[in-house]
Protein backbone atom coordinates (compact mmCIF):
# COMPACT_ATOMS: atom_id res chain seq x y z
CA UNK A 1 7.89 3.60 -12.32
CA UNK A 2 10.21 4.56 -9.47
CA UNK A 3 10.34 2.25 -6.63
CA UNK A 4 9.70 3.57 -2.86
CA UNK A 5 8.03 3.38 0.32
CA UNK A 6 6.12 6.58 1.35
CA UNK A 7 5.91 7.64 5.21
CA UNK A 8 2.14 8.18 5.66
CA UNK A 9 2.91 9.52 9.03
CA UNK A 10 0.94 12.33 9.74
CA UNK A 11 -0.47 12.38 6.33
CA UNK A 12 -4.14 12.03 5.43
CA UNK A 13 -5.38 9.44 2.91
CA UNK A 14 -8.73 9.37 1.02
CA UNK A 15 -10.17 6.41 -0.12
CA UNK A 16 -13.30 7.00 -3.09
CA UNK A 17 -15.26 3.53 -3.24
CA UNK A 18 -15.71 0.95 -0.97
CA UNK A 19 -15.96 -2.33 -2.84
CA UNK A 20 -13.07 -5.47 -2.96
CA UNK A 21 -10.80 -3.05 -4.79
CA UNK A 22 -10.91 -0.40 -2.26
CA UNK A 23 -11.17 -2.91 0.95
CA UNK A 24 -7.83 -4.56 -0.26
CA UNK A 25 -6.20 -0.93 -0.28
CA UNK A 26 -7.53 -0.64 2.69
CA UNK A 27 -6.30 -3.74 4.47
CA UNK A 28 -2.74 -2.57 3.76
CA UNK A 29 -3.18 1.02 5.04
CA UNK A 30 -4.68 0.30 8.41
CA UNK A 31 -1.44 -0.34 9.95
CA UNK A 32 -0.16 3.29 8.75
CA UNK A 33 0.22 5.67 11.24
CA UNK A 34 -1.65 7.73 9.44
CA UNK A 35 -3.62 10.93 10.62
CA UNK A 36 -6.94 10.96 8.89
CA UNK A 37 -8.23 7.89 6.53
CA UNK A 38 -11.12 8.73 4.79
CA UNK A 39 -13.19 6.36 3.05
CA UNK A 40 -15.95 7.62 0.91
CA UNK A 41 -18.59 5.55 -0.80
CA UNK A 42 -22.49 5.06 -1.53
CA UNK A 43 -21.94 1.12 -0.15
CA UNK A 44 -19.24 -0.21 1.97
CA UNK A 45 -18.74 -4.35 2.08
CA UNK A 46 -19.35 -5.29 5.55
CA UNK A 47 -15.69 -6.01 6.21
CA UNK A 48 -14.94 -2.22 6.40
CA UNK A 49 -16.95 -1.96 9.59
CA UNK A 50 -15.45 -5.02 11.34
CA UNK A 51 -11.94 -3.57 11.12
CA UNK A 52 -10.84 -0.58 13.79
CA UNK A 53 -8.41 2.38 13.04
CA UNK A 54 -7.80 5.43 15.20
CA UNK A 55 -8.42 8.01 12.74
CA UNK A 56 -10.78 5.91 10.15
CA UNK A 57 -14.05 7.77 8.80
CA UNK A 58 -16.27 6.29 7.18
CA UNK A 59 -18.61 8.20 5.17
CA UNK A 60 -22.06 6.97 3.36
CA UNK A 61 -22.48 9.46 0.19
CA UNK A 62 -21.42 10.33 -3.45
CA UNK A 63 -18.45 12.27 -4.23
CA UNK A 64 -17.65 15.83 -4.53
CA UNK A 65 -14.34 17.19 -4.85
CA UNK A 66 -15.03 18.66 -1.17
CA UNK A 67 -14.21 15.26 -0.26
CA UNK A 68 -9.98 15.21 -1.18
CA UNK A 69 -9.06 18.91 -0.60
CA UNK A 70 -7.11 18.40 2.11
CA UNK A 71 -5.90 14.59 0.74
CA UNK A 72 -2.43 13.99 0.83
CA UNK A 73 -2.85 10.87 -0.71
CA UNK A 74 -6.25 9.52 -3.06
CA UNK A 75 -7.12 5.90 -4.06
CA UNK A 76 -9.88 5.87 -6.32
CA UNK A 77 -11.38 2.56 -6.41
CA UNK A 78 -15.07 2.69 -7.43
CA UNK A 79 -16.66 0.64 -10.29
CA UNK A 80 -18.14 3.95 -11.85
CA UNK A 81 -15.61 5.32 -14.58
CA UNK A 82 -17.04 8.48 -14.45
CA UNK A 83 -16.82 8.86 -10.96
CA UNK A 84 -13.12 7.50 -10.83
CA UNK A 85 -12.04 10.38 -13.55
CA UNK A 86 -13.70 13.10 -11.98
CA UNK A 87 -11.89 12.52 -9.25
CA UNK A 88 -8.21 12.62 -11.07
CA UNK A 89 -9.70 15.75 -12.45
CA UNK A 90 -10.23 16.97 -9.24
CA UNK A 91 -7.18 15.85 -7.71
CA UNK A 92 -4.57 18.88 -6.95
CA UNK A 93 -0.62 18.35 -8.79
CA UNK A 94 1.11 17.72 -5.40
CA UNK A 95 -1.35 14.78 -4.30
CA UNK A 96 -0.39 11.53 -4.85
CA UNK A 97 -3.33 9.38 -7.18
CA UNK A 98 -3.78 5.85 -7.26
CA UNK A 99 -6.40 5.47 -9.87
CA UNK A 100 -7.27 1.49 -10.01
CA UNK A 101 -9.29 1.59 -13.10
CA UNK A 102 -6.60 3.27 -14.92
CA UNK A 103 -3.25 3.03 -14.46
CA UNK A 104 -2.10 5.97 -17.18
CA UNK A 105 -4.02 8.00 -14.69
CA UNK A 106 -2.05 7.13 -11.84
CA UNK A 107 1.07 8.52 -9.72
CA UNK A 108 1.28 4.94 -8.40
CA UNK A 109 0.57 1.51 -7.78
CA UNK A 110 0.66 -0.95 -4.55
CA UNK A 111 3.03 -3.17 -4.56
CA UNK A 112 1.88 -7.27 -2.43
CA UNK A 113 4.41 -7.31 0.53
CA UNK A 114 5.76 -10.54 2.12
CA UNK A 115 7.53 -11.11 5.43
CA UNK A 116 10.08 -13.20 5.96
CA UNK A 117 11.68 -12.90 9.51
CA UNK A 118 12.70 -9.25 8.81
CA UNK A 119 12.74 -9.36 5.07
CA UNK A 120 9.51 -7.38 3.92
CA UNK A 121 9.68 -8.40 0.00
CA UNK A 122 7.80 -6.60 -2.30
CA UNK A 123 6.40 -7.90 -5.52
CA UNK A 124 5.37 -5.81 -8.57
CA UNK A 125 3.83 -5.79 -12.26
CA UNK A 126 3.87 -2.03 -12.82
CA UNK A 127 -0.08 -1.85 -12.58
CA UNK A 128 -0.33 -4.59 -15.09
CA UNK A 129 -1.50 -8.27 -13.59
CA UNK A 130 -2.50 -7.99 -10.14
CA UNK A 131 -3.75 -11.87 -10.00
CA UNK A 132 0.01 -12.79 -11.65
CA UNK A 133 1.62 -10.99 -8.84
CA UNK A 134 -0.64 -12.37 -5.93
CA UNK A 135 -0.10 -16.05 -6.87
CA UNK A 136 3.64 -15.37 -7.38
CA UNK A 137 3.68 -13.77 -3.82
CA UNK A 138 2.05 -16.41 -2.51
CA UNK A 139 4.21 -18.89 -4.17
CA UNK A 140 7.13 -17.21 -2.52
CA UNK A 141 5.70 -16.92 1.10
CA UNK A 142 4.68 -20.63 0.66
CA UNK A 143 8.45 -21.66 -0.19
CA UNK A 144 9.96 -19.82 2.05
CA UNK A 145 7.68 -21.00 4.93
CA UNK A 146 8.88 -24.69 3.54
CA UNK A 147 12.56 -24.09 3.98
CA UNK A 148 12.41 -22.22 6.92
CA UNK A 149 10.55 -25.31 8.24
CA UNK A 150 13.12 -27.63 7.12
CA UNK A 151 16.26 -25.35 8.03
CA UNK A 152 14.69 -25.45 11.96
CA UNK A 153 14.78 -29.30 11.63
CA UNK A 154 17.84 -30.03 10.20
């Protein structure tokens, strides 16, 4: 996989599920500027509706392929495997994918991010061990919060 960070400016994003999977995609999309981020699902967890975004639908059915026609971007990120490869079968050449449950079906992967002053640091596992990368990330953030503490007392 080739390493990059995509402008979402001005680009709309479709999210298919709205479990843990699809809330944690979530959580680091709403601070896009993004123009249209579409969430589709049967169930949402309740979190979805206690967090605000401009351009955020959120919409209470079962998929058709209506649903990411005019996608730039697609996460799929339901717990329904049928559902999740209908969708990549849906999904057009020039949209990006993000399948979750399948990561040979994907164009990509999110990568944890990190700041540190203004370092942004990125940790990956190419789609393989997202629990490996989280505690590693969080290992990081927690040393670097220690030194930075000691540097300001020294």
């Amino acid at each position: 996989m080739y390493p990059i960070q995509l402008n979402l400016a001005d680009k709309q994003v479709v999210i298919i599920g709205g479990g843990k999977i699809a809330y944690r995609k979530f959580q680091q999309l709403v601070n896009e500027d993004i123009i249209s981020l579409t969430i589709i699902s049967k169930t949402f967890l309740p979190e979805f509706f206690e967090t605000e975004h401009p351009n955020l639908k959120l919409i209470t059915k079962t998929y058709d392929s209506k649903d990411i026609k005019k996608a730039d971007m697609i996460i799929i990120a339901t717990n329904d495997t049928s559902v999740n490869n209908q969708v990549k079968k849906d999904a057009l050449p020039h949209q990006l994918v993000n399948h979750t449950g399948d990561k040979t079906q994907s164009d990509f992967y999110n990568m944890p991010e990190i700041q540190y002053h203004d370092l942004k640091i990125l940790f990956r596992s190419n789609g393989t061990d997202y629990n490996k990368v989280k505690k590693v990330s969080h290992a990081v953030q927690q040393f670097l919060a220690e030194v930075y503490e000691e540097d300001k007392h020294v």
